[in-house]
Protein backbone atom coordinates (compact mmCIF):
# COMPACT_ATOMS: atom_id res chain seq x y z
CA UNK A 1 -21.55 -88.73 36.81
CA UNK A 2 -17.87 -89.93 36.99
CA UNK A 3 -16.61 -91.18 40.68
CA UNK A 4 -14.14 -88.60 42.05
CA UNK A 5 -10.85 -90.72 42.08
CA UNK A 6 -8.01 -89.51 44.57
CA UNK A 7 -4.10 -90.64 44.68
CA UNK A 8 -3.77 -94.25 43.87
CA UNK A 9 -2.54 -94.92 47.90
CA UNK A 10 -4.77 -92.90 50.05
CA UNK A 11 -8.48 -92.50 51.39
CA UNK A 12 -9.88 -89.76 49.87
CA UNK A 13 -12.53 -89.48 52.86
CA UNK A 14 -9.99 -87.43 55.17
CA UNK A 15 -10.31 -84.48 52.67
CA UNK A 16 -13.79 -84.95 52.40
CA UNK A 17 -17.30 -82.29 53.49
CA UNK A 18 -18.85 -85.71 54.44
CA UNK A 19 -16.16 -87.88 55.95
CA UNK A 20 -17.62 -87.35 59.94
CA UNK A 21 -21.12 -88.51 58.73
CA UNK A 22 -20.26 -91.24 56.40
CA UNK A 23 -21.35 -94.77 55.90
CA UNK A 24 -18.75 -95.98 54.16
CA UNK A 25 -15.93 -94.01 56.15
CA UNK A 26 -17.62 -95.45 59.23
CA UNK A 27 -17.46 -98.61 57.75
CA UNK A 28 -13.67 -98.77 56.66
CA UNK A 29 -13.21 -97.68 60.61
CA UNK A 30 -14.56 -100.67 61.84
CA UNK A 31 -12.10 -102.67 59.89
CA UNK A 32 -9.14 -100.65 61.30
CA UNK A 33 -10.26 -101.00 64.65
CA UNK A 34 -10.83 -97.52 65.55
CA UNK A 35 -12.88 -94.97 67.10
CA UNK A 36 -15.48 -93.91 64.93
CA UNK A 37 -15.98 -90.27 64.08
CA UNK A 38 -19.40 -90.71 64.28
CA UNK A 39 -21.87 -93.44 66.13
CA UNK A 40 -24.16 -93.11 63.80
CA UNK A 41 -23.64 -91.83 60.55
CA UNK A 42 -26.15 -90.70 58.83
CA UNK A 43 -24.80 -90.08 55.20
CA UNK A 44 -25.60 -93.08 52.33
CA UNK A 45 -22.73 -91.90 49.50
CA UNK A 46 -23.13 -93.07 45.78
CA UNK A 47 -20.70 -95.41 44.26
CA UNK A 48 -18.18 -95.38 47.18
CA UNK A 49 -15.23 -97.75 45.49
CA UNK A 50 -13.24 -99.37 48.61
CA UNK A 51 -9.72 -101.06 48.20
CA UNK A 52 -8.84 -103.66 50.59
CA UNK A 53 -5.16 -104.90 50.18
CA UNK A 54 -4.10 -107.71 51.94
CA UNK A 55 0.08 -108.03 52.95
CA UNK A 56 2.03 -110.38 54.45
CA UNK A 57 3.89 -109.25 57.21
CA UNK A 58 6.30 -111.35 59.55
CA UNK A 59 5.80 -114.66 60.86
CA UNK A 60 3.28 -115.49 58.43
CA UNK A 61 0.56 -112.69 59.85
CA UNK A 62 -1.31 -110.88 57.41
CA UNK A 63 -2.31 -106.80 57.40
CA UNK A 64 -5.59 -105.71 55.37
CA UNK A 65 -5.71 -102.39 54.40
CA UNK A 66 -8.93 -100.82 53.50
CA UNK A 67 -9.23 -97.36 51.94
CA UNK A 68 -12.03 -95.45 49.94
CA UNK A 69 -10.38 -94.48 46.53
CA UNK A 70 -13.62 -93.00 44.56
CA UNK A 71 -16.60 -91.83 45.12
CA UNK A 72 -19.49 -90.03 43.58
CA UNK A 73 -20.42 -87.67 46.62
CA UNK A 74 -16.74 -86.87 47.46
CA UNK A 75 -16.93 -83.43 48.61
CA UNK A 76 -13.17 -81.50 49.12
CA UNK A 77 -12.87 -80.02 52.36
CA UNK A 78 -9.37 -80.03 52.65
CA UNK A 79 -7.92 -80.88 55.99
CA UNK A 80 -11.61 -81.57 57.35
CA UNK A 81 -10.05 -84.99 59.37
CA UNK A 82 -7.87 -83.19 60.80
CA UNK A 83 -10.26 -80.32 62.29
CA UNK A 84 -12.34 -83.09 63.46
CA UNK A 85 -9.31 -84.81 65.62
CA UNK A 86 -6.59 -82.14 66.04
CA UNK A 87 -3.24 -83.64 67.28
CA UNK A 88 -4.26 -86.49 65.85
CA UNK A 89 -2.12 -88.12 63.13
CA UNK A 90 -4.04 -88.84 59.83
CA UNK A 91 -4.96 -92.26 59.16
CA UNK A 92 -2.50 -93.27 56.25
């Protein structure tokens, strides 16, 4: 089966069934330096296809960016982020 593939700029795991029990979600959290959705996350996905970018930003600093751009046990549940932290804004 072909990875699901989302916009070319976005993590596809905030309109995802699994995103609050996700390894790899959980994961790209931890390099943002957030709270996690989930302690423990219990949900292995297949073929999840991460894109770190690194920028320069002033003074010679650099940003990483990581996001989750495929993967074969992306589920759409549209919005599901949000329910999960309402008033929150999305992670971009």
């Amino acid at each position: 089966m072909d990875a699901w593939r989302g916009p070319a700029d976005m993590c596809i795991c905030v309109d995802c069934r699994w995103v609050d029990r996700c390894q790899a979600y959980h994961a790209v959290e931890r390099q943002h330096g957030v709270a996690h959705l989930c302690e423990q996350p219990d949900f292995k996905p297949r073929e999840p296809r991460i894109h770190v970018q690194v920028t320069e930003l002033n003074a010679g600093a650099v940003g990483v960016e990581w996001d989750v751009r495929a993967c074969a046990d992306f589920e759409a549940d549209r919005g599901r982020w949000l329910r999960l932290r309402p008033g929150e804004a999305v992670p971009a």
